[in-house]
PDB file of N, CA and C in Angstrom:
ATOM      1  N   UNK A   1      35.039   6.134   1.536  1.00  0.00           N
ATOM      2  CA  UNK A   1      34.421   4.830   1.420  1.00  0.00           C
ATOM      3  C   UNK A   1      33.094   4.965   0.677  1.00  0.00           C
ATOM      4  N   UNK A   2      32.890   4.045   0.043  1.00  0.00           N
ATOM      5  CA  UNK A   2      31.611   3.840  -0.725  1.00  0.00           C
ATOM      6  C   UNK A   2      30.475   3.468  -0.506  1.00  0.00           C
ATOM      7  N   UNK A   3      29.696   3.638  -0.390  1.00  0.00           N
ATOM      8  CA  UNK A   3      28.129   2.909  -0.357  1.00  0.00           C
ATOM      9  C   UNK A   3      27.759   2.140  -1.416  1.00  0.00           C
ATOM     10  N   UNK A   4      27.899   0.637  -1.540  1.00  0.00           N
ATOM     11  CA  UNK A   4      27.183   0.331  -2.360  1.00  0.00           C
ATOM     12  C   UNK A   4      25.683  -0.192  -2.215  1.00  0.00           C
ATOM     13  N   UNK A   5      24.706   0.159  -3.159  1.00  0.00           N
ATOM     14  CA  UNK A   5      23.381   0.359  -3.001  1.00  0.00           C
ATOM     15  C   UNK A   5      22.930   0.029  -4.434  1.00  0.00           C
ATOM     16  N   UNK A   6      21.785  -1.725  -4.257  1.00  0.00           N
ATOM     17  CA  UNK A   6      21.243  -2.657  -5.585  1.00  0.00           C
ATOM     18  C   UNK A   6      19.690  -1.895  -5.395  1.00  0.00           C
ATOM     19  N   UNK A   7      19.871  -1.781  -6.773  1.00  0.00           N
ATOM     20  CA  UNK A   7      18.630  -1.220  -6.602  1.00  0.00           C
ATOM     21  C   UNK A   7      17.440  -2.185  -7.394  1.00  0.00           C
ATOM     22  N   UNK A   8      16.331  -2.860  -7.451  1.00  0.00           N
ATOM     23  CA  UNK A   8      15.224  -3.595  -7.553  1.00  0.00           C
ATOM     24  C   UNK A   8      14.023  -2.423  -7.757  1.00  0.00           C
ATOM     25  N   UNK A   9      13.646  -2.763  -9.262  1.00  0.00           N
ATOM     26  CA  UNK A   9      12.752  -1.568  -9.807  1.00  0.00           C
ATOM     27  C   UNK A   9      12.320  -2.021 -11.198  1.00  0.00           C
ATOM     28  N   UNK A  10      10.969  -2.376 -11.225  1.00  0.00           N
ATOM     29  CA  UNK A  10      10.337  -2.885 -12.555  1.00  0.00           C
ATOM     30  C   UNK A  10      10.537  -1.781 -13.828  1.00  0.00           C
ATOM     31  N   UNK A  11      10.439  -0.761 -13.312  1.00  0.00           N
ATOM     32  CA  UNK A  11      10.082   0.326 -14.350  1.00  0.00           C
ATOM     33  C   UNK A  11      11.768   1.488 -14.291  1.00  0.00           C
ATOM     34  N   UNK A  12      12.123   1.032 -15.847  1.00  0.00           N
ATOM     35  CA  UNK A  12      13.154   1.329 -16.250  1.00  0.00           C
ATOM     36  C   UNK A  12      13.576   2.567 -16.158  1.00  0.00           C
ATOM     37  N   UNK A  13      12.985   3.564 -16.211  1.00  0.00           N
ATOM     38  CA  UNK A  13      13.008   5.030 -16.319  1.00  0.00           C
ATOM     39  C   UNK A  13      13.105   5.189 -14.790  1.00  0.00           C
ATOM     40  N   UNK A  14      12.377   4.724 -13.753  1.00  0.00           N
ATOM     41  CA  UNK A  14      12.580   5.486 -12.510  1.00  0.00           C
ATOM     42  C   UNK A  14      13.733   4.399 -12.203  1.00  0.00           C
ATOM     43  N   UNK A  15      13.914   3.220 -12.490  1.00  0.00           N
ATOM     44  CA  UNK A  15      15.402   3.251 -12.026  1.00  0.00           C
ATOM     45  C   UNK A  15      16.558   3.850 -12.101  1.00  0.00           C
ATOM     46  N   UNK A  16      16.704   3.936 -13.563  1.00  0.00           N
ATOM     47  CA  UNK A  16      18.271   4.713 -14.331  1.00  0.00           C
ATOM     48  C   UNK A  16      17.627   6.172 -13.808  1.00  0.00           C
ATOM     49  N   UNK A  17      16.349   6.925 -13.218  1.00  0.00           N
ATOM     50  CA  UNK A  17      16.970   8.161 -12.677  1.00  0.00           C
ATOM     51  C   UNK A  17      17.119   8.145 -10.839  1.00  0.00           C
ATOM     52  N   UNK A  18      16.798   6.503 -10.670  1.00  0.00           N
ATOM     53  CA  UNK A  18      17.063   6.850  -8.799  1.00  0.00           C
ATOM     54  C   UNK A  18      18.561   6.148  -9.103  1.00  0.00           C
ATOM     55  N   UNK A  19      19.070   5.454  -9.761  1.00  0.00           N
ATOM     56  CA  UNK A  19      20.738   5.222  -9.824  1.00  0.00           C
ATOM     57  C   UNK A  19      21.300   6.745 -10.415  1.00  0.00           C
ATOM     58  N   UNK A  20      20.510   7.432 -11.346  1.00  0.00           N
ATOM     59  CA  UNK A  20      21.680   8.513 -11.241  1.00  0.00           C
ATOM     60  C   UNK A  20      21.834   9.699 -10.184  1.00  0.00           C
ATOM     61  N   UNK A  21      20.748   9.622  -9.961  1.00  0.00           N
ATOM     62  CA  UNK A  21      20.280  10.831  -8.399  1.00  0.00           C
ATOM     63  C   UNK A  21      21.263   9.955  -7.006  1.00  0.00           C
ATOM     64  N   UNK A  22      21.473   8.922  -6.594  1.00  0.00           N
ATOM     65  CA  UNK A  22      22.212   8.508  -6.156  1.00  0.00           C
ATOM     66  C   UNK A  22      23.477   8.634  -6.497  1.00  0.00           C
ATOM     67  N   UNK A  23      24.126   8.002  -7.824  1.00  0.00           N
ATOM     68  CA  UNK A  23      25.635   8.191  -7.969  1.00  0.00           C
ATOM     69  C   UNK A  23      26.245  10.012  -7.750  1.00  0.00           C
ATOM     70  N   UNK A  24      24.838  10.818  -8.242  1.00  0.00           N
ATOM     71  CA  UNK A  24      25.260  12.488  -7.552  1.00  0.00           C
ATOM     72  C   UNK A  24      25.886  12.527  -6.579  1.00  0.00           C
ATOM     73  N   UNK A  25      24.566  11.436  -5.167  1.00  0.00           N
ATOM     74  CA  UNK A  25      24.995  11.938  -4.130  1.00  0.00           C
ATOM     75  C   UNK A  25      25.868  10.599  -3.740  1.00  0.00           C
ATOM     76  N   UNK A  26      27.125  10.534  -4.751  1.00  0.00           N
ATOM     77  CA  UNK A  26      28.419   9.501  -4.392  1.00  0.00           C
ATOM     78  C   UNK A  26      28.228   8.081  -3.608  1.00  0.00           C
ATOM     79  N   UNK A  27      26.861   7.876  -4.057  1.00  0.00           N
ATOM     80  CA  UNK A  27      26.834   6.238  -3.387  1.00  0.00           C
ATOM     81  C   UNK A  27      26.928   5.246  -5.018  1.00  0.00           C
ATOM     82  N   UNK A  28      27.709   4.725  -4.696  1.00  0.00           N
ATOM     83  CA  UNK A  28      27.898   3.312  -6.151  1.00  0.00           C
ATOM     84  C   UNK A  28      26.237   2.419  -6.120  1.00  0.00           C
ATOM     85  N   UNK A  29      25.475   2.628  -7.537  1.00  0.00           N
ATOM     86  CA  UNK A  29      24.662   1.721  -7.766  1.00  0.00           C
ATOM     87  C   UNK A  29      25.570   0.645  -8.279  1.00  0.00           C
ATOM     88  N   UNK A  30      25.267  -0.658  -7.762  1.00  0.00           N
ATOM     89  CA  UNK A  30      25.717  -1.986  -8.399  1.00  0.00           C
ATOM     90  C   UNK A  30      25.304  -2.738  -9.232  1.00  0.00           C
ATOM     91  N   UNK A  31      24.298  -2.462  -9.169  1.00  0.00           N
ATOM     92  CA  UNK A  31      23.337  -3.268 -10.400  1.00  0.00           C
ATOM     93  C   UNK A  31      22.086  -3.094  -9.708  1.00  0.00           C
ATOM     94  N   UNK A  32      21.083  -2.960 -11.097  1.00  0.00           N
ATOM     95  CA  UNK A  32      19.586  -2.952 -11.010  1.00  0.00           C
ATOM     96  C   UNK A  32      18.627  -4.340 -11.439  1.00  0.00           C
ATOM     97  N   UNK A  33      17.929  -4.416 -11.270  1.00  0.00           N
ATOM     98  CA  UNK A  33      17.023  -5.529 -11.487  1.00  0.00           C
ATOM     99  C   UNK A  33      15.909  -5.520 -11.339  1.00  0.00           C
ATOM    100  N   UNK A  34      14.724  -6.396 -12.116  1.00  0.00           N
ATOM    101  CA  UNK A  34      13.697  -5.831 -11.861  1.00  0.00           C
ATOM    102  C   UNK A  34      12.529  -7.681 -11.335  1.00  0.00           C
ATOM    103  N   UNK A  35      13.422  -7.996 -10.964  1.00  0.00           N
ATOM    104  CA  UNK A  35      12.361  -9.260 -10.370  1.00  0.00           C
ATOM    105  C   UNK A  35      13.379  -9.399  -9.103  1.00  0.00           C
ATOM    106  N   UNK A  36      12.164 -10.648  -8.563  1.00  0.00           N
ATOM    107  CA  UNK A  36      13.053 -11.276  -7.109  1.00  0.00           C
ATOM    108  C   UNK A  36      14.422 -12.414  -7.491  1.00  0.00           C
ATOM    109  N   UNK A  37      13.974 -13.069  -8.648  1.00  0.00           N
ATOM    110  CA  UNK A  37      14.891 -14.243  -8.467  1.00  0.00           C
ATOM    111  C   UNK A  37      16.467 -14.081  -9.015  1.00  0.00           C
ATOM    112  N   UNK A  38      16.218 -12.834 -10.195  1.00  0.00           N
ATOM    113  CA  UNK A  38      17.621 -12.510 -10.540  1.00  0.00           C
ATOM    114  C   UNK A  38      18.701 -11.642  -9.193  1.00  0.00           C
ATOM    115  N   UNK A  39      17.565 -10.894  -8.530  1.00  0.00           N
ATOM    116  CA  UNK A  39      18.437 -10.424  -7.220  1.00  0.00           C
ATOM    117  C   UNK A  39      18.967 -11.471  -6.509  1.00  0.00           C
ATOM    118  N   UNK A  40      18.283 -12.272  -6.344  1.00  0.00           N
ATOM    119  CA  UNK A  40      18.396 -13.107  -5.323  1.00  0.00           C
ATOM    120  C   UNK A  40      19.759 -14.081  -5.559  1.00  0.00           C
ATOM    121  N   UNK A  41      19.639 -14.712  -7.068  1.00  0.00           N
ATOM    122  CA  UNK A  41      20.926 -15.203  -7.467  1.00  0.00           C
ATOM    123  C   UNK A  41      21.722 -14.426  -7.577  1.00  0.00           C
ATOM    124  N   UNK A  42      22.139 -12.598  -7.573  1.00  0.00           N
ATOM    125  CA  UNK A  42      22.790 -12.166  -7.555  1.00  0.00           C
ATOM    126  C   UNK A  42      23.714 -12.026  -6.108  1.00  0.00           C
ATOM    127  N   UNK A  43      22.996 -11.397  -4.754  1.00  0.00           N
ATOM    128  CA  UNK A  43      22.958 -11.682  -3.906  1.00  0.00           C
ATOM    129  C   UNK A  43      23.984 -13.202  -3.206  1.00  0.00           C
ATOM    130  N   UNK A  44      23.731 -14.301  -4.321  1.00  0.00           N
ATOM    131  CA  UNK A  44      24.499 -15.545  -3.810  1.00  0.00           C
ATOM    132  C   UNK A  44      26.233 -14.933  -3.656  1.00  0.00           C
ATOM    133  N   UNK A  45      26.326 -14.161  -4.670  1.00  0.00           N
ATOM    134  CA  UNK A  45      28.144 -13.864  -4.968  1.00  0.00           C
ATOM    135  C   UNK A  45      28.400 -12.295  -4.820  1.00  0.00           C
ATOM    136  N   UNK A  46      27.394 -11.654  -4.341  1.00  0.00           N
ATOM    137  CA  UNK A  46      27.715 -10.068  -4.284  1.00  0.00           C
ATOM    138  C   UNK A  46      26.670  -9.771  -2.685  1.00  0.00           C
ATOM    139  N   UNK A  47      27.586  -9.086  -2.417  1.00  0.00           N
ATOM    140  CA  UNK A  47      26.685  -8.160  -0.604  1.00  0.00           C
ATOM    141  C   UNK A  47      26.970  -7.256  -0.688  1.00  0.00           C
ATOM    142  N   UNK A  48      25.862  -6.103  -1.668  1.00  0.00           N
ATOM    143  CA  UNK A  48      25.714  -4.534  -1.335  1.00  0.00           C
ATOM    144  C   UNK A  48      25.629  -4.427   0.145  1.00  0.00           C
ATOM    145  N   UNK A  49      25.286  -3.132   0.078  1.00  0.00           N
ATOM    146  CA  UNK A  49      25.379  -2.378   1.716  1.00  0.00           C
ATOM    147  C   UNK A  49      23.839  -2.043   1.967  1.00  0.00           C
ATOM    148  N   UNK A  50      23.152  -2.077   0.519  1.00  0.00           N
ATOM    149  CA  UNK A  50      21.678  -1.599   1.029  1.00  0.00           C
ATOM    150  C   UNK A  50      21.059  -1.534  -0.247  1.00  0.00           C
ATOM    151  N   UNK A  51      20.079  -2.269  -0.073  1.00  0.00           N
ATOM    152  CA  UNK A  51      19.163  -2.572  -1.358  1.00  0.00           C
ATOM    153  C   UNK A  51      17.731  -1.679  -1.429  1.00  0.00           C
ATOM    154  N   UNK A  52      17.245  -1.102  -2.389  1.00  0.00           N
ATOM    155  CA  UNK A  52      16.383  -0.533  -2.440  1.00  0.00           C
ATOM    156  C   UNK A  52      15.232  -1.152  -3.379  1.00  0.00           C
ATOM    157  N   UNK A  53      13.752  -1.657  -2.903  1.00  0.00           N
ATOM    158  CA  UNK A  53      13.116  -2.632  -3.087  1.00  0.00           C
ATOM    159  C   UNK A  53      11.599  -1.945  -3.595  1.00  0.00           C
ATOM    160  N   UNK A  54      11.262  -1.982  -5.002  1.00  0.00           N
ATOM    161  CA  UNK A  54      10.274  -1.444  -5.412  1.00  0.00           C
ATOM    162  C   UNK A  54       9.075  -2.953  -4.756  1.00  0.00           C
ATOM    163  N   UNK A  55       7.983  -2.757  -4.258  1.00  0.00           N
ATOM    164  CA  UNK A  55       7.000  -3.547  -3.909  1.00  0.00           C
ATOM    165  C   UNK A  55       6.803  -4.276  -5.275  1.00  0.00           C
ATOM    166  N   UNK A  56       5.835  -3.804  -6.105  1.00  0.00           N
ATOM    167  CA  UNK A  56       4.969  -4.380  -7.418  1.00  0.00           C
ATOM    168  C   UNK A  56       6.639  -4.329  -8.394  1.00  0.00           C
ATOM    169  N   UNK A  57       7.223  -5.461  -8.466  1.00  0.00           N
ATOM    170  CA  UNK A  57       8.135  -6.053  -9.361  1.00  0.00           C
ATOM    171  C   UNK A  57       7.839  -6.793 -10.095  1.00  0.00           C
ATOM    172  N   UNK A  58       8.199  -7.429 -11.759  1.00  0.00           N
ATOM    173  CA  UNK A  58       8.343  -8.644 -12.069  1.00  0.00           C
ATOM    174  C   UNK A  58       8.086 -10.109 -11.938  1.00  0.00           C
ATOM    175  N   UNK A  59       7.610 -10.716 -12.348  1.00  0.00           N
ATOM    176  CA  UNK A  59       7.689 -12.325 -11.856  1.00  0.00           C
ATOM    177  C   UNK A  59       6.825 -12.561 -10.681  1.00  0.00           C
ATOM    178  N   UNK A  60       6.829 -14.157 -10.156  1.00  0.00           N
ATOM    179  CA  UNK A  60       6.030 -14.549  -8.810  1.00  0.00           C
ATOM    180  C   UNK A  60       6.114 -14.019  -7.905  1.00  0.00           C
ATOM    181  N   UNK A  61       7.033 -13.126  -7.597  1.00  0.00           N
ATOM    182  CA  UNK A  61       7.259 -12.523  -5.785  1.00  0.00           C
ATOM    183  C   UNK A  61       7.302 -11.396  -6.361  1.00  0.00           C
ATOM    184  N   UNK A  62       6.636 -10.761  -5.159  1.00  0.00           N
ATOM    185  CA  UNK A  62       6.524  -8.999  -5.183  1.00  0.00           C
ATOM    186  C   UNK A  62       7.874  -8.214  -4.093  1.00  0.00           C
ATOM    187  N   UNK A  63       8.115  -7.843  -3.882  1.00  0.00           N
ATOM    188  CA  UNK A  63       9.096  -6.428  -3.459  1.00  0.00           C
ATOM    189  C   UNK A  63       8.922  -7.280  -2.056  1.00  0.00           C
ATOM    190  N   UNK A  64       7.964  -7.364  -1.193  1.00  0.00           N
ATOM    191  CA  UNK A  64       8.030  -7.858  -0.189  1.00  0.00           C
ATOM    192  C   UNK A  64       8.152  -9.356   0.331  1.00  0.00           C
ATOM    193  N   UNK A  65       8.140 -10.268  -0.718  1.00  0.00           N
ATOM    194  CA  UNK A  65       8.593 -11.667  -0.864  1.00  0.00           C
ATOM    195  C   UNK A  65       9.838 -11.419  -0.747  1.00  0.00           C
ATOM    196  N   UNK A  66      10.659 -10.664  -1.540  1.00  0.00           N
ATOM    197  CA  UNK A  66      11.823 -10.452  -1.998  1.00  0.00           C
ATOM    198  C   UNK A  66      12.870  -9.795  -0.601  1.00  0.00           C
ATOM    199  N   UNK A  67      11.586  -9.008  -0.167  1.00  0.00           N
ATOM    200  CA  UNK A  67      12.480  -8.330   1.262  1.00  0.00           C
ATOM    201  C   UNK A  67      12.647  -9.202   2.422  1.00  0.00           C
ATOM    202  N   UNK A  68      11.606 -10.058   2.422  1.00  0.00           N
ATOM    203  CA  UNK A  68      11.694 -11.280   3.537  1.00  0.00           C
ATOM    204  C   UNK A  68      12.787 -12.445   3.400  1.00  0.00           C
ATOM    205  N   UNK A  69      12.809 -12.778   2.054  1.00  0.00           N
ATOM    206  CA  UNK A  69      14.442 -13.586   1.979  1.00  0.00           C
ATOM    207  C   UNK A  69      15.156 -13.174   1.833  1.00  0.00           C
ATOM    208  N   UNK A  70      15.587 -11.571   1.600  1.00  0.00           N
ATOM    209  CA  UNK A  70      16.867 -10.927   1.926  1.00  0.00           C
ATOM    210  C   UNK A  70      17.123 -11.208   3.114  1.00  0.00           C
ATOM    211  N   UNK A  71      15.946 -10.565   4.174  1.00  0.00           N
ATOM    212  CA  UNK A  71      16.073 -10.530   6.005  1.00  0.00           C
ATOM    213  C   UNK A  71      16.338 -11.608   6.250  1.00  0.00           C
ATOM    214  N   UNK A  72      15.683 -13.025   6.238  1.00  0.00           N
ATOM    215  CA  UNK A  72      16.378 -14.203   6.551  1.00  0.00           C
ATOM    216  C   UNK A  72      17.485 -14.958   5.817  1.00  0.00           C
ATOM    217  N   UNK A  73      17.966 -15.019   4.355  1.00  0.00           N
ATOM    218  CA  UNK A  73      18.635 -15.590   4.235  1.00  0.00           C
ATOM    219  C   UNK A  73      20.040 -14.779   3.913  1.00  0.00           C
ATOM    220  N   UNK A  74      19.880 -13.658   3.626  1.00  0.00           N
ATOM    221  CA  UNK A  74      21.335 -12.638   3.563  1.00  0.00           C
ATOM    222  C   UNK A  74      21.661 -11.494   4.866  1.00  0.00           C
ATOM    223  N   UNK A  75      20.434 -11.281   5.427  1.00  0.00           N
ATOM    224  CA  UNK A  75      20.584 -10.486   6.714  1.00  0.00           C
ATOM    225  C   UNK A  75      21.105  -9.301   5.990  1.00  0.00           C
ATOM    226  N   UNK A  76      20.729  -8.573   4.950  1.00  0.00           N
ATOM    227  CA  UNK A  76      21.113  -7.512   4.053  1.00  0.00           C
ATOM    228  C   UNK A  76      20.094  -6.381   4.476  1.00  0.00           C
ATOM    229  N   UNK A  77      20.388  -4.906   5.261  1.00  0.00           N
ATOM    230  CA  UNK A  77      19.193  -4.420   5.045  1.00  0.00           C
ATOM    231  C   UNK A  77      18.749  -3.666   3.605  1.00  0.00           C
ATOM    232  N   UNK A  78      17.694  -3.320   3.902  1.00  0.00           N
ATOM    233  CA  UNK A  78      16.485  -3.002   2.839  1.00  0.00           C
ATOM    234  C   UNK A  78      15.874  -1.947   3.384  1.00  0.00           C
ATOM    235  N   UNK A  79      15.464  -1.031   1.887  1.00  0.00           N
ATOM    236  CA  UNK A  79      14.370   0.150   2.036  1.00  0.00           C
ATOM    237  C   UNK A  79      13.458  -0.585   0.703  1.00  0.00           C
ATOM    238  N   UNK A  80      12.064  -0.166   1.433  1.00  0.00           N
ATOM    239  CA  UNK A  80      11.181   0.071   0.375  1.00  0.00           C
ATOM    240  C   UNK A  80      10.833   1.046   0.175  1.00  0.00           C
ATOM    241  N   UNK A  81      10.910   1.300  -1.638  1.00  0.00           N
ATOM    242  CA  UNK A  81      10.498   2.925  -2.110  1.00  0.00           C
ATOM    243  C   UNK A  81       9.121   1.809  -3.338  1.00  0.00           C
ATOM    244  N   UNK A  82       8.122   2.668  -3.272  1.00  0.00           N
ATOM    245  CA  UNK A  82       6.822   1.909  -3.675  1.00  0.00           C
ATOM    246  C   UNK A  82       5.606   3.423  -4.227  1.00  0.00           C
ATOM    247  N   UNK A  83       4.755   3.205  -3.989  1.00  0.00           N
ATOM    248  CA  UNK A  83       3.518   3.524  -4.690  1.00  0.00           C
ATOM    249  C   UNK A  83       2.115   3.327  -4.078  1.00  0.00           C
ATOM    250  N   UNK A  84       2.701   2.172  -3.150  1.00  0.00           N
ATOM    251  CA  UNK A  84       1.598   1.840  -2.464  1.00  0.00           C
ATOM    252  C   UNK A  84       1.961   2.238  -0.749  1.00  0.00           C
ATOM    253  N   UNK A  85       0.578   2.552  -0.418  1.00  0.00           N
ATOM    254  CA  UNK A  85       0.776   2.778   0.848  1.00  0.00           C
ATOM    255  C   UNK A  85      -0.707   2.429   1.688  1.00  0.00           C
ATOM    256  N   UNK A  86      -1.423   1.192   1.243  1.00  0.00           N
ATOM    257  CA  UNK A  86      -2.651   1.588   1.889  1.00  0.00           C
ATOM    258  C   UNK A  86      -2.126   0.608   3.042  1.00  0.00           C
ATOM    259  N   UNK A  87      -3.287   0.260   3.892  1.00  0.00           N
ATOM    260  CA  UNK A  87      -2.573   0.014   5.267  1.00  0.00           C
ATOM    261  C   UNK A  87      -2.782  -1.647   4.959  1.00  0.00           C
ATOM    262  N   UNK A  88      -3.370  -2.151   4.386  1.00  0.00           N
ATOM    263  CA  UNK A  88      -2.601  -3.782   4.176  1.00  0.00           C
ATOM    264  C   UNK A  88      -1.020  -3.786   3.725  1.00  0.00           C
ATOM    265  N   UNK A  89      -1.094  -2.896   2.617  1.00  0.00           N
ATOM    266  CA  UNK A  89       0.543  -3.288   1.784  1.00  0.00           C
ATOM    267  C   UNK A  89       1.365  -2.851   3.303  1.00  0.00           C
ATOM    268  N   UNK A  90       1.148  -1.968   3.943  1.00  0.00           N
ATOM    269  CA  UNK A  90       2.060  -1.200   4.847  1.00  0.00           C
ATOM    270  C   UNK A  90       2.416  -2.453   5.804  1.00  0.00           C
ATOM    271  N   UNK A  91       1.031  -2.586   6.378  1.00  0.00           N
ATOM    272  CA  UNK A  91       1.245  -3.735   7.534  1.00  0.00           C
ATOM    273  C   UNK A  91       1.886  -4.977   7.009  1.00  0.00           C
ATOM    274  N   UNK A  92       2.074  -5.641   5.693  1.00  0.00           N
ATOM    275  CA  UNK A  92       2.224  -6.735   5.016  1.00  0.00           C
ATOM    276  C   UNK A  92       4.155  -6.463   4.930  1.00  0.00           C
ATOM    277  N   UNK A  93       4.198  -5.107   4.762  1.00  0.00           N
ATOM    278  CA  UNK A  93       5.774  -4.744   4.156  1.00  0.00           C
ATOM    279  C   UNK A  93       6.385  -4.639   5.914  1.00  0.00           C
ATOM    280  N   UNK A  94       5.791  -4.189   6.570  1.00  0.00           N
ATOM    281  CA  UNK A  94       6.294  -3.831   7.915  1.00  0.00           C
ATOM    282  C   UNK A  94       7.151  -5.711   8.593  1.00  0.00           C
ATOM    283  N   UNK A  95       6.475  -6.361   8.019  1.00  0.00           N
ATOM    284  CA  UNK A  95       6.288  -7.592   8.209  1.00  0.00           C
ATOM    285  C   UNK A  95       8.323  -8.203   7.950  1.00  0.00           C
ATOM    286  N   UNK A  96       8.523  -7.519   6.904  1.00  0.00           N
ATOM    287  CA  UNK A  96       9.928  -7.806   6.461  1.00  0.00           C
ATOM    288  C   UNK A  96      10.686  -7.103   7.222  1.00  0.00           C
ATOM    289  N   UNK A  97      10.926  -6.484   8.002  1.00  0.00           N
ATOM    290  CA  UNK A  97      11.598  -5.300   9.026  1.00  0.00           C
ATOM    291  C   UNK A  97      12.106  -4.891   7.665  1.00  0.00           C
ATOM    292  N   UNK A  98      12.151  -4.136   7.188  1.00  0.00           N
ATOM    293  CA  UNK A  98      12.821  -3.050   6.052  1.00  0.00           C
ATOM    294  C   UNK A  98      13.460  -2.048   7.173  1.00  0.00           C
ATOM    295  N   UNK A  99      14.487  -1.425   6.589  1.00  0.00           N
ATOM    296  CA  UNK A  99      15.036  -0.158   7.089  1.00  0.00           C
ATOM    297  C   UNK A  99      13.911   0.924   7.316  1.00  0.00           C
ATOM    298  N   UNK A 100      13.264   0.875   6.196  1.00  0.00           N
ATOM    299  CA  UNK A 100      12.396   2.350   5.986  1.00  0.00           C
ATOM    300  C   UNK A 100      11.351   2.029   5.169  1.00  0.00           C
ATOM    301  N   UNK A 101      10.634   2.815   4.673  1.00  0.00           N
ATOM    302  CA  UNK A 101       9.293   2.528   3.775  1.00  0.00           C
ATOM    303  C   UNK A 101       9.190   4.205   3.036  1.00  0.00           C
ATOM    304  N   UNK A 102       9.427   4.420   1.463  1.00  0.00           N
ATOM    305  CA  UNK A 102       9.557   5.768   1.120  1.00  0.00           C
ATOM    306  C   UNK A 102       8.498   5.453   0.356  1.00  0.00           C
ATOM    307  N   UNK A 103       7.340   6.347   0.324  1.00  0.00           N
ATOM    308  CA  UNK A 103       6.279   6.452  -1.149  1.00  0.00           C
ATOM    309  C   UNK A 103       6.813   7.596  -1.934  1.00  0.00           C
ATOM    310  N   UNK A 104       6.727   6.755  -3.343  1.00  0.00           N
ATOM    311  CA  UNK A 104       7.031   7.764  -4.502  1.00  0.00           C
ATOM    312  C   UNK A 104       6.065   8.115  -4.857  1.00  0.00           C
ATOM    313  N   UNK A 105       5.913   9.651  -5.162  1.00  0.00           N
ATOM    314  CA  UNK A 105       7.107   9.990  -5.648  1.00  0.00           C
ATOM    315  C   UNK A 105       8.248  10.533  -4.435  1.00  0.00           C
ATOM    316  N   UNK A 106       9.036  10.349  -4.380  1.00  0.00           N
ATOM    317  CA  UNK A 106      10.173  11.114  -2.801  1.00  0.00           C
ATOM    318  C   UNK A 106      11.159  12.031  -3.778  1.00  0.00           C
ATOM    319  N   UNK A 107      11.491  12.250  -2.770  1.00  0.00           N
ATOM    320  CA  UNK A 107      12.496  14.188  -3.225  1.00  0.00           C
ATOM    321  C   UNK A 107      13.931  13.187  -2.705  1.00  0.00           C
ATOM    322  N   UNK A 108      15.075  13.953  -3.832  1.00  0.00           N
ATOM    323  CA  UNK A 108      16.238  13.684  -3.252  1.00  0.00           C
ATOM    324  C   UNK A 108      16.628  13.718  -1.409  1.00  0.00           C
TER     325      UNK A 108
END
């Protein structure tokens, strides 16, 4: 069985290498994106298994706008992998129940 896993990531290069470091370890990336609203309309017609949510994205909503209407309106969980870790963003992201909270850079 498969894992599928959307991954949400402004910056092109660390996406296409956390989708290929993933497809290694045999989980299906489904598609990437790098704002809230294209996930979100994606989301209307597709339910990965687990979305991985860069904070500082694209457009009006940040990573954690984005994780809070996953939690209420798709009930999809979520990891945030980010950059930031001071203790507002933390306490602000904690706020979305995410699965997890990874600062990059992270090791396979």
């Amino acid at each position: 069985m498969s894992i599928d896993i959307l991954i949400v990531e402004d910056e092109g290069i660390i996406a296409d290498d956390l989708a290929l470091t993933l497809e290694k370890m045999n989980y299906q990336v489904v598609d990437i994106f790098d704002n809230a609203d294209d996930t979100l309309e994606f989301l209307k017609k597709s339910k990965p298994d687990l979305l991985l949510l860069d904070i500082n994205i694209e457009g009006d909503k940040d990573g954690i706008d984005l994780g809070t209407a996953i939690g209420k309106e798709h009930k999809l969980p979520f990891i945030f992998l980010t950059s930031y870790y001071d203790n507002s963003t933390v306490e602000r992201a904690s706020k979305a129940n995410p699965l997890g909270y990874l600062v990059k850079p992270f090791n396979d």
